[in-house]
PDB file of N, CA and C in Angstrom:
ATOM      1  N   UNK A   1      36.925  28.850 144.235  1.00  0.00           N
ATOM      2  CA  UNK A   1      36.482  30.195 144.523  1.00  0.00           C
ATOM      3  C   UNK A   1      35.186  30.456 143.766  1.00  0.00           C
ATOM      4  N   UNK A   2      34.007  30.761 144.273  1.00  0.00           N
ATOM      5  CA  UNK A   2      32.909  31.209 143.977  1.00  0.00           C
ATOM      6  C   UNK A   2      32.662  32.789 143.933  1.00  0.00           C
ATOM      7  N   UNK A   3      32.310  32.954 142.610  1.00  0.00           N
ATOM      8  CA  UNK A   3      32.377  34.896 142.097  1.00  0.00           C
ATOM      9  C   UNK A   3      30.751  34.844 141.783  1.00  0.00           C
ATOM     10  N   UNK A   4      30.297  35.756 142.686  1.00  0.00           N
ATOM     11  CA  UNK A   4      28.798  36.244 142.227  1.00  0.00           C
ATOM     12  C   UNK A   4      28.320  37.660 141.546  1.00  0.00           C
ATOM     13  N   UNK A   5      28.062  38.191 140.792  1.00  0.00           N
ATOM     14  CA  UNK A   5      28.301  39.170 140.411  1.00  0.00           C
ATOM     15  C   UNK A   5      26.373  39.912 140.311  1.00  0.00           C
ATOM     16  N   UNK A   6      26.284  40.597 141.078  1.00  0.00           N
ATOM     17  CA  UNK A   6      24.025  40.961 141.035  1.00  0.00           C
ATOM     18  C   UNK A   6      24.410  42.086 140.355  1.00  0.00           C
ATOM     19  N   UNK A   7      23.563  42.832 139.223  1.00  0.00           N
ATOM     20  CA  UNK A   7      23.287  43.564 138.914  1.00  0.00           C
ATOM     21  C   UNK A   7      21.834  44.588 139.019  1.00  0.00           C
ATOM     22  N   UNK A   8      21.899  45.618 139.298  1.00  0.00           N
ATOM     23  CA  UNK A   8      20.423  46.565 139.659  1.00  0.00           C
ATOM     24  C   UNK A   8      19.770  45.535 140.509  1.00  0.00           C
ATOM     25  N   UNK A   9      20.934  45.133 142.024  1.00  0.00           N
ATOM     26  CA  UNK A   9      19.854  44.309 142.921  1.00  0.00           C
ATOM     27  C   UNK A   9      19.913  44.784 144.165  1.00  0.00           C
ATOM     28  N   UNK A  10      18.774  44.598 144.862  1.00  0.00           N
ATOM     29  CA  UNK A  10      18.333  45.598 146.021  1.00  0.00           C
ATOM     30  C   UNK A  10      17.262  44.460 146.810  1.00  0.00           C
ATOM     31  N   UNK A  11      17.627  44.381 148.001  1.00  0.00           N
ATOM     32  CA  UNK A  11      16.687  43.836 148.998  1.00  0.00           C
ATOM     33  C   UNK A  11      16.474  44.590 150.170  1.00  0.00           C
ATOM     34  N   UNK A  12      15.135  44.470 150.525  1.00  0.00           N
ATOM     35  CA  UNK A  12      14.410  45.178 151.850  1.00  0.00           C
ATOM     36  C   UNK A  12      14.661  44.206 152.709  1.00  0.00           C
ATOM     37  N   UNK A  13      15.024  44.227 153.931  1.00  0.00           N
ATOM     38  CA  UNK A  13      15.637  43.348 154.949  1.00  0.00           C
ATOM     39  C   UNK A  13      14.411  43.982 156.701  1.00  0.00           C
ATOM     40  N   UNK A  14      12.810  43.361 156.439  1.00  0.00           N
ATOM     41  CA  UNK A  14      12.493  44.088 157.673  1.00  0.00           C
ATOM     42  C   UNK A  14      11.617  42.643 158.161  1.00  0.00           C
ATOM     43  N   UNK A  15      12.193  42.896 159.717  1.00  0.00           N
ATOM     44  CA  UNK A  15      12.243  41.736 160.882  1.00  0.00           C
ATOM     45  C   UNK A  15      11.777  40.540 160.161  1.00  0.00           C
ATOM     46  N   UNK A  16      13.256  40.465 159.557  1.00  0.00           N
ATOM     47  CA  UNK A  16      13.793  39.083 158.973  1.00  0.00           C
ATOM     48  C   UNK A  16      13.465  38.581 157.770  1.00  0.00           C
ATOM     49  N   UNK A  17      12.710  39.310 157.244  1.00  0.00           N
ATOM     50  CA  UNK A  17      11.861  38.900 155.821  1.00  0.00           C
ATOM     51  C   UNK A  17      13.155  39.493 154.904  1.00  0.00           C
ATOM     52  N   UNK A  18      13.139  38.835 153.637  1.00  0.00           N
ATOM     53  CA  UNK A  18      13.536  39.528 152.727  1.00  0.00           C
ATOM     54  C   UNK A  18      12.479  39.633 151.878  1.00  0.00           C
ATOM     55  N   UNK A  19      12.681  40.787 151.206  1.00  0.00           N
ATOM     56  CA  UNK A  19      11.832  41.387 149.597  1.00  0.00           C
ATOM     57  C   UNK A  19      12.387  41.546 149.105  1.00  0.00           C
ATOM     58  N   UNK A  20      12.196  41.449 147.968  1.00  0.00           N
ATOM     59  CA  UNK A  20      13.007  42.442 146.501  1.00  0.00           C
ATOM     60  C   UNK A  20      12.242  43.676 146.278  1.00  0.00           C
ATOM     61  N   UNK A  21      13.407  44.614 146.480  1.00  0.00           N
ATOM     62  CA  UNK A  21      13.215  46.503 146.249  1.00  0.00           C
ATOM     63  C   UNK A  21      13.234  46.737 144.677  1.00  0.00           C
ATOM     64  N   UNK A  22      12.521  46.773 144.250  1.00  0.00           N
ATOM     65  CA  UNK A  22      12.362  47.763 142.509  1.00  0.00           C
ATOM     66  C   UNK A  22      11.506  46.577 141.965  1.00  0.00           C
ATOM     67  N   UNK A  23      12.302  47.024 140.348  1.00  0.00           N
ATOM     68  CA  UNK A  23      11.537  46.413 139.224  1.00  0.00           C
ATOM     69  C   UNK A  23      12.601  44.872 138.802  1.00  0.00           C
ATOM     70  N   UNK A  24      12.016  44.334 138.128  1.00  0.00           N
ATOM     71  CA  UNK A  24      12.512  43.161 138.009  1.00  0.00           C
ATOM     72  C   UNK A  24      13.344  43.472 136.726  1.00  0.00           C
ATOM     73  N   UNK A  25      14.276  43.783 136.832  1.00  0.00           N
ATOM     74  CA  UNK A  25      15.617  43.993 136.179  1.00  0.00           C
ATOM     75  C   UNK A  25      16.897  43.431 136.635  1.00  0.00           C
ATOM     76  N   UNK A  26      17.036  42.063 137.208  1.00  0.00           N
ATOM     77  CA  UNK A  26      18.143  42.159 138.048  1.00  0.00           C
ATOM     78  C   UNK A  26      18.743  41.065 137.049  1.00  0.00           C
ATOM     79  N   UNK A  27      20.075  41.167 137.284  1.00  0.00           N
ATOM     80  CA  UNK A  27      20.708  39.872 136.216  1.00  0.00           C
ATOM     81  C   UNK A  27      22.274  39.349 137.464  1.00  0.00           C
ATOM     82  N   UNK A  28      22.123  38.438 137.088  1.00  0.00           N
ATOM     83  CA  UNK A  28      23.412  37.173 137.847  1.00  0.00           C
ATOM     84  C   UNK A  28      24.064  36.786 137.198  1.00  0.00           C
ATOM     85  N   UNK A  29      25.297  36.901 137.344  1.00  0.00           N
ATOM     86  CA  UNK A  29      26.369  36.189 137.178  1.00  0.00           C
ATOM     87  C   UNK A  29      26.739  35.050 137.930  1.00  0.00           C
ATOM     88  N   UNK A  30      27.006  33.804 137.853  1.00  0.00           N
ATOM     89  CA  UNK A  30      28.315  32.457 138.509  1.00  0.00           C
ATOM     90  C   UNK A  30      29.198  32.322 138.018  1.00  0.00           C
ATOM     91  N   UNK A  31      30.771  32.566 139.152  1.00  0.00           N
ATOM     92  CA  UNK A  31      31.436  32.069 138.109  1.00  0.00           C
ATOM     93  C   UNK A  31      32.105  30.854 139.512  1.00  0.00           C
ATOM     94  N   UNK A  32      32.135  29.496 139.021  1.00  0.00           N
ATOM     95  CA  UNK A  32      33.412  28.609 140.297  1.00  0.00           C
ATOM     96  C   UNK A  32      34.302  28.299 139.389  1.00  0.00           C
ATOM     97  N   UNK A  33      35.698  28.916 140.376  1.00  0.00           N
ATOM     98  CA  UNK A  33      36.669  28.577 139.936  1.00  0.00           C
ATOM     99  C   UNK A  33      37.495  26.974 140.449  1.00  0.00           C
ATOM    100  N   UNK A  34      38.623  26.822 139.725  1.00  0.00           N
ATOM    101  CA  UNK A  34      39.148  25.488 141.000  1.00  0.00           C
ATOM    102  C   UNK A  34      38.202  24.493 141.078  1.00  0.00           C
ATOM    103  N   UNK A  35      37.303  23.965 140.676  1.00  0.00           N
ATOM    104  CA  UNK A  35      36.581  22.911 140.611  1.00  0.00           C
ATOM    105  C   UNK A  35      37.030  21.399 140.760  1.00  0.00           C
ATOM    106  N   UNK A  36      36.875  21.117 141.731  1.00  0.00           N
ATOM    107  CA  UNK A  36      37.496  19.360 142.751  1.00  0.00           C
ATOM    108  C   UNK A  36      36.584  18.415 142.066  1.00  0.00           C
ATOM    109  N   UNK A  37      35.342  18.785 142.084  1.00  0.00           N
ATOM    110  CA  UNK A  37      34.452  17.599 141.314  1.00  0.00           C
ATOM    111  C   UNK A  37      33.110  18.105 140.688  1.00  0.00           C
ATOM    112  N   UNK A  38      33.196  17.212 139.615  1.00  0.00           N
ATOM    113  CA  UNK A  38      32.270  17.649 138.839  1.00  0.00           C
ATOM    114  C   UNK A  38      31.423  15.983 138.864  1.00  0.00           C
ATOM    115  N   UNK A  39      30.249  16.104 138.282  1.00  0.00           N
ATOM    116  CA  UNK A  39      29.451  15.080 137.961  1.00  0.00           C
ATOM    117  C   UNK A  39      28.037  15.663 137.422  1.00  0.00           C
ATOM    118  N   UNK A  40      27.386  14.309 136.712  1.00  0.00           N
ATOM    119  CA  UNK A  40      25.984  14.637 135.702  1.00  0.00           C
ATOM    120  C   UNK A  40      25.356  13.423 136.139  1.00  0.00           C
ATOM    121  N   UNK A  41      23.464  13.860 136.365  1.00  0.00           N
ATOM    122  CA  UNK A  41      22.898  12.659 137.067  1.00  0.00           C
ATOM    123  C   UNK A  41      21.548  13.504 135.888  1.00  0.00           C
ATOM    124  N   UNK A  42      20.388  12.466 136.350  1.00  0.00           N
ATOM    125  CA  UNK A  42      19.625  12.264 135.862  1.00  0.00           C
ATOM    126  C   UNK A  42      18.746  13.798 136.820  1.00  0.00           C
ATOM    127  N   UNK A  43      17.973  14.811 135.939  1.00  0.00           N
ATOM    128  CA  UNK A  43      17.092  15.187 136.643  1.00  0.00           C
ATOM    129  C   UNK A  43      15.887  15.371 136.065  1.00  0.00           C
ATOM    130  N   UNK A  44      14.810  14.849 137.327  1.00  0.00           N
ATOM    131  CA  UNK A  44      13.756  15.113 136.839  1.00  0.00           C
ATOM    132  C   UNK A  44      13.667  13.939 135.350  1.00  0.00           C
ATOM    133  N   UNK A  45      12.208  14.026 134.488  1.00  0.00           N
ATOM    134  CA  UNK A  45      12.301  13.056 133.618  1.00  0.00           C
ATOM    135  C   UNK A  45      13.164  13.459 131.976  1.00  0.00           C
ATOM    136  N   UNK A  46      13.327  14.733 131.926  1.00  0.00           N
ATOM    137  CA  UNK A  46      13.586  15.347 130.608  1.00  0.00           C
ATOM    138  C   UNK A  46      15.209  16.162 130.834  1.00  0.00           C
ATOM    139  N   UNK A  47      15.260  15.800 131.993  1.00  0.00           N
ATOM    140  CA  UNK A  47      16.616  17.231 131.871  1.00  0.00           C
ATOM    141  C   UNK A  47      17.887  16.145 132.560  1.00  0.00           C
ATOM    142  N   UNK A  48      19.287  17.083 132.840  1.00  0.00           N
ATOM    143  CA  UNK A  48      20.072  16.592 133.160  1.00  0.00           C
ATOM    144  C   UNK A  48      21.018  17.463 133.768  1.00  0.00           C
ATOM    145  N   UNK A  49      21.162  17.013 135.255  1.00  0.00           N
ATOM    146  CA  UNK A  49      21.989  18.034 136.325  1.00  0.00           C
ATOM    147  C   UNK A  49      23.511  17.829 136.208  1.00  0.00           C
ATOM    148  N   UNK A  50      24.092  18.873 135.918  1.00  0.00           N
ATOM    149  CA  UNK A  50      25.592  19.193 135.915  1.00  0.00           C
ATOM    150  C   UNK A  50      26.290  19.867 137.172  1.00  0.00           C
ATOM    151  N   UNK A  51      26.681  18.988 138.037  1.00  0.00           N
ATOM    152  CA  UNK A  51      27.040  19.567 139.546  1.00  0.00           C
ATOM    153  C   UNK A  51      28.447  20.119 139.649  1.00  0.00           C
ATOM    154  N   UNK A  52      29.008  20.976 140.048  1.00  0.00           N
ATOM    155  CA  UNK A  52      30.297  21.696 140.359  1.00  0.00           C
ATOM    156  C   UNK A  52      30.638  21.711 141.647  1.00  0.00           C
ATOM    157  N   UNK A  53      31.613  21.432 141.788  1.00  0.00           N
ATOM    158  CA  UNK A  53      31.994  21.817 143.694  1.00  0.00           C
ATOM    159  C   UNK A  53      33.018  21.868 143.443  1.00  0.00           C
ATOM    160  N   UNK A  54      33.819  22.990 144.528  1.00  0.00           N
ATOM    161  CA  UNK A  54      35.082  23.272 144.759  1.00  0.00           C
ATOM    162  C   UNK A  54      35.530  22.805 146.419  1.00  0.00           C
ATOM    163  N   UNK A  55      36.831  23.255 146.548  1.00  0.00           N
ATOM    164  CA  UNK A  55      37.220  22.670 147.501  1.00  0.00           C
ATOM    165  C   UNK A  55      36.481  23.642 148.881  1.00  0.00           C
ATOM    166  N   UNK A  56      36.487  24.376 149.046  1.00  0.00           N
ATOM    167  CA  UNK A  56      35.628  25.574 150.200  1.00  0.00           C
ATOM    168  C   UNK A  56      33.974  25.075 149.952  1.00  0.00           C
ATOM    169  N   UNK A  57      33.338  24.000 149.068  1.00  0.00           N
ATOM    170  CA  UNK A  57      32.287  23.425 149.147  1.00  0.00           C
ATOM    171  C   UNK A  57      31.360  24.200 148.685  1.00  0.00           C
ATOM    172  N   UNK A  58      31.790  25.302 147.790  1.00  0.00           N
ATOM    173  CA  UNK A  58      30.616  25.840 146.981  1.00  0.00           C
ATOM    174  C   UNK A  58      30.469  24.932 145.982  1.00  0.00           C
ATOM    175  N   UNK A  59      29.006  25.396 145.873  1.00  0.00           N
ATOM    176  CA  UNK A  59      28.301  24.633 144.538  1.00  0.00           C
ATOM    177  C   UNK A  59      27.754  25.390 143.624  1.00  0.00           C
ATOM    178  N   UNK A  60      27.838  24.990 142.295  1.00  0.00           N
ATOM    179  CA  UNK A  60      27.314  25.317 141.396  1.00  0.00           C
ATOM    180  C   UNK A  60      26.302  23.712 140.405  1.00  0.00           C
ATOM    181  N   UNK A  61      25.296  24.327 140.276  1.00  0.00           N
ATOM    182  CA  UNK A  61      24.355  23.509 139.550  1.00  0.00           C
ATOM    183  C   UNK A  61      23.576  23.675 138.821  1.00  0.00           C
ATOM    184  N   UNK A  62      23.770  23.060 137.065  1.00  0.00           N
ATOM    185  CA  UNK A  62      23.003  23.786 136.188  1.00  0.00           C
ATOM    186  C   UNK A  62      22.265  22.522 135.541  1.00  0.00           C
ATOM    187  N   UNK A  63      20.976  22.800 135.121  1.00  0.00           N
ATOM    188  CA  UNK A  63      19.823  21.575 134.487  1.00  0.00           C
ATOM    189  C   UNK A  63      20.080  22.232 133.420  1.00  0.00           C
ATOM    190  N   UNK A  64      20.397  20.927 132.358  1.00  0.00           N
ATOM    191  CA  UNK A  64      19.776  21.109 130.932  1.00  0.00           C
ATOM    192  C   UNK A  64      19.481  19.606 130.001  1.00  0.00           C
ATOM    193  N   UNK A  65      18.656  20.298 128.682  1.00  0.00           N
ATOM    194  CA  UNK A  65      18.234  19.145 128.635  1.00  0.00           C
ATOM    195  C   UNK A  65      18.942  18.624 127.566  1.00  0.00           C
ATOM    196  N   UNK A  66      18.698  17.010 126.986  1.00  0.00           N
ATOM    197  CA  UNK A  66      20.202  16.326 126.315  1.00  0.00           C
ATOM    198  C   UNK A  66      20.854  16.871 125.358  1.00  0.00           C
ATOM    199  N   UNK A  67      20.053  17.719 124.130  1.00  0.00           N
ATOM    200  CA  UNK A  67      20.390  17.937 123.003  1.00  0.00           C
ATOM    201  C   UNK A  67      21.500  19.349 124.022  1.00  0.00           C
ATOM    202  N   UNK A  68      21.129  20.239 124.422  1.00  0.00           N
ATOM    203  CA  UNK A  68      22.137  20.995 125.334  1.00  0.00           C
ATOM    204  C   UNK A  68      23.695  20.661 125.932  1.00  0.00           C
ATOM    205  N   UNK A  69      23.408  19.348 126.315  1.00  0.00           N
ATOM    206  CA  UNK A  69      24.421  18.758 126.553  1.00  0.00           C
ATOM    207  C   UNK A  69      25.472  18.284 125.397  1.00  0.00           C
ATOM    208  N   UNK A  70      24.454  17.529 124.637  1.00  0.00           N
ATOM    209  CA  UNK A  70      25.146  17.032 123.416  1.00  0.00           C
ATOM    210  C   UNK A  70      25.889  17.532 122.665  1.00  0.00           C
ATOM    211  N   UNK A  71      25.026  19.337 122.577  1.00  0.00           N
ATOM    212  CA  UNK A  71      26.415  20.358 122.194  1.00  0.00           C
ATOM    213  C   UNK A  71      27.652  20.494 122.729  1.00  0.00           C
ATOM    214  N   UNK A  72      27.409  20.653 123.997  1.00  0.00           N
ATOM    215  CA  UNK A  72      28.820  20.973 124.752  1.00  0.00           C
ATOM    216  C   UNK A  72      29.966  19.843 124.886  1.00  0.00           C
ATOM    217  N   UNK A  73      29.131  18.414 124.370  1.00  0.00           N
ATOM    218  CA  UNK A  73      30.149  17.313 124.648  1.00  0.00           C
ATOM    219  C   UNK A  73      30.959  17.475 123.269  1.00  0.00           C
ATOM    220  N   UNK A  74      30.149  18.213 122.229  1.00  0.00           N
ATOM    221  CA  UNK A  74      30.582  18.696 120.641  1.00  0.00           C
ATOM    222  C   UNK A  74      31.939  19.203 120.959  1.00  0.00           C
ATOM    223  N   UNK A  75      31.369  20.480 121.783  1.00  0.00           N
ATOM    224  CA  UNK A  75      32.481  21.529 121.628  1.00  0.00           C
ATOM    225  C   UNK A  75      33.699  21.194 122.538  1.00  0.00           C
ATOM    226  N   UNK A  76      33.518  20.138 123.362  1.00  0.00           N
ATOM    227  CA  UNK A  76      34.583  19.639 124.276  1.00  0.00           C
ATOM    228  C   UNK A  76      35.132  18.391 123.702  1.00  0.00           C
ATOM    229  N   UNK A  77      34.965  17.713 122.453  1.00  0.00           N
ATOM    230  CA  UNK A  77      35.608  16.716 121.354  1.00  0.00           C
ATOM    231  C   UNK A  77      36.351  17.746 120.804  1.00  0.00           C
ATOM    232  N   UNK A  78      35.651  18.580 119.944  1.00  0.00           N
ATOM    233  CA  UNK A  78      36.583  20.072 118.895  1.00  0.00           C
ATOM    234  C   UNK A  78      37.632  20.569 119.883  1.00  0.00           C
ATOM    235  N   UNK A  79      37.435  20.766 121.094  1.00  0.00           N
ATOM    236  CA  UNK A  79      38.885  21.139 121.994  1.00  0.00           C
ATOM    237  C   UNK A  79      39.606  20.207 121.797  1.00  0.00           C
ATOM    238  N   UNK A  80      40.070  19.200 121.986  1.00  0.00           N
ATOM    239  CA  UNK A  80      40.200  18.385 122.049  1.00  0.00           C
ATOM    240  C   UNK A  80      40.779  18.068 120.621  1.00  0.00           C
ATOM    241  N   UNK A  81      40.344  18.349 119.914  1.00  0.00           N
ATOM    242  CA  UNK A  81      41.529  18.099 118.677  1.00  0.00           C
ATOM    243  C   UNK A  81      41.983  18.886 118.745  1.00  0.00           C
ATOM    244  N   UNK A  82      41.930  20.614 118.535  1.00  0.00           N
ATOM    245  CA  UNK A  82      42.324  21.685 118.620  1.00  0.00           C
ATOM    246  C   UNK A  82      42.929  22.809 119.247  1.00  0.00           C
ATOM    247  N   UNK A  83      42.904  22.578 120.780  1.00  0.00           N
ATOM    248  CA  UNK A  83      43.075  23.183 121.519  1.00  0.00           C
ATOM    249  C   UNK A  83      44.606  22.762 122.406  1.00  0.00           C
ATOM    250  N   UNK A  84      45.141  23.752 122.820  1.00  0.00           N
ATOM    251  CA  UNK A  84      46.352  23.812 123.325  1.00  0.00           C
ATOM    252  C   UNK A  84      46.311  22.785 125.084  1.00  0.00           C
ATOM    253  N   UNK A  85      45.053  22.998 125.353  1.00  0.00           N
ATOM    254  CA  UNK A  85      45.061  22.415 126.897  1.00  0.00           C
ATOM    255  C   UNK A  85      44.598  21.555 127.072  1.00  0.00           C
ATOM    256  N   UNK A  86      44.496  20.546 125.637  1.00  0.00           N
ATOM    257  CA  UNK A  86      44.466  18.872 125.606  1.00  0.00           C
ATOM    258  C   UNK A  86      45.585  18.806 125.228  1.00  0.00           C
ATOM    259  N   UNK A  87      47.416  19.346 125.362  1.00  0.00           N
ATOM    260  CA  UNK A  87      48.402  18.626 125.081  1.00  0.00           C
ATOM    261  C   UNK A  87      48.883  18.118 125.763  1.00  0.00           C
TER     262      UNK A  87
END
């Protein structure tokens, strides 16, 4: 399940164009739930793509670069000793 959440967002919809209506204040939320497959590839020369898909074939896809990663592989070892949903 894919949850999008726009905040202060507004589009002009005229013969077929979209615009953005106001000031550039708008903020996004992603959230995918249920996630079938995940995978990490090379992007670009400095960064690194983290792909999400669920079963209804939404995607989610976020670039970052290694030291970024390196944290999160941190904080997903520390689960991992600690945490109830590595038992």
């Amino acid at each position: 399940m894919l949850a999008l959440t726009l905040e202060e967002f507004m589009l002009e919809l005229n013969d077929g164009a979209i615009k953005n209506v106001g000031p550039n204040n708008k903020e996004a939320t992603v959230k995918l739930f249920d996630v079938d497959t995940a995978e990490a590839r090379e992007f670009g020369d400095k960064r690194i793509k983290l792909v999400f898909e669920d079963e209804d074939d939404n995607e989610v896809q976020v670039s970052l670069f290694p030291e970024d990663v390196r944290r999160i592989a941190e904080d997903i070892e520390a689960l991992e000793e600690d945490s109830p949903v590595f038992d």
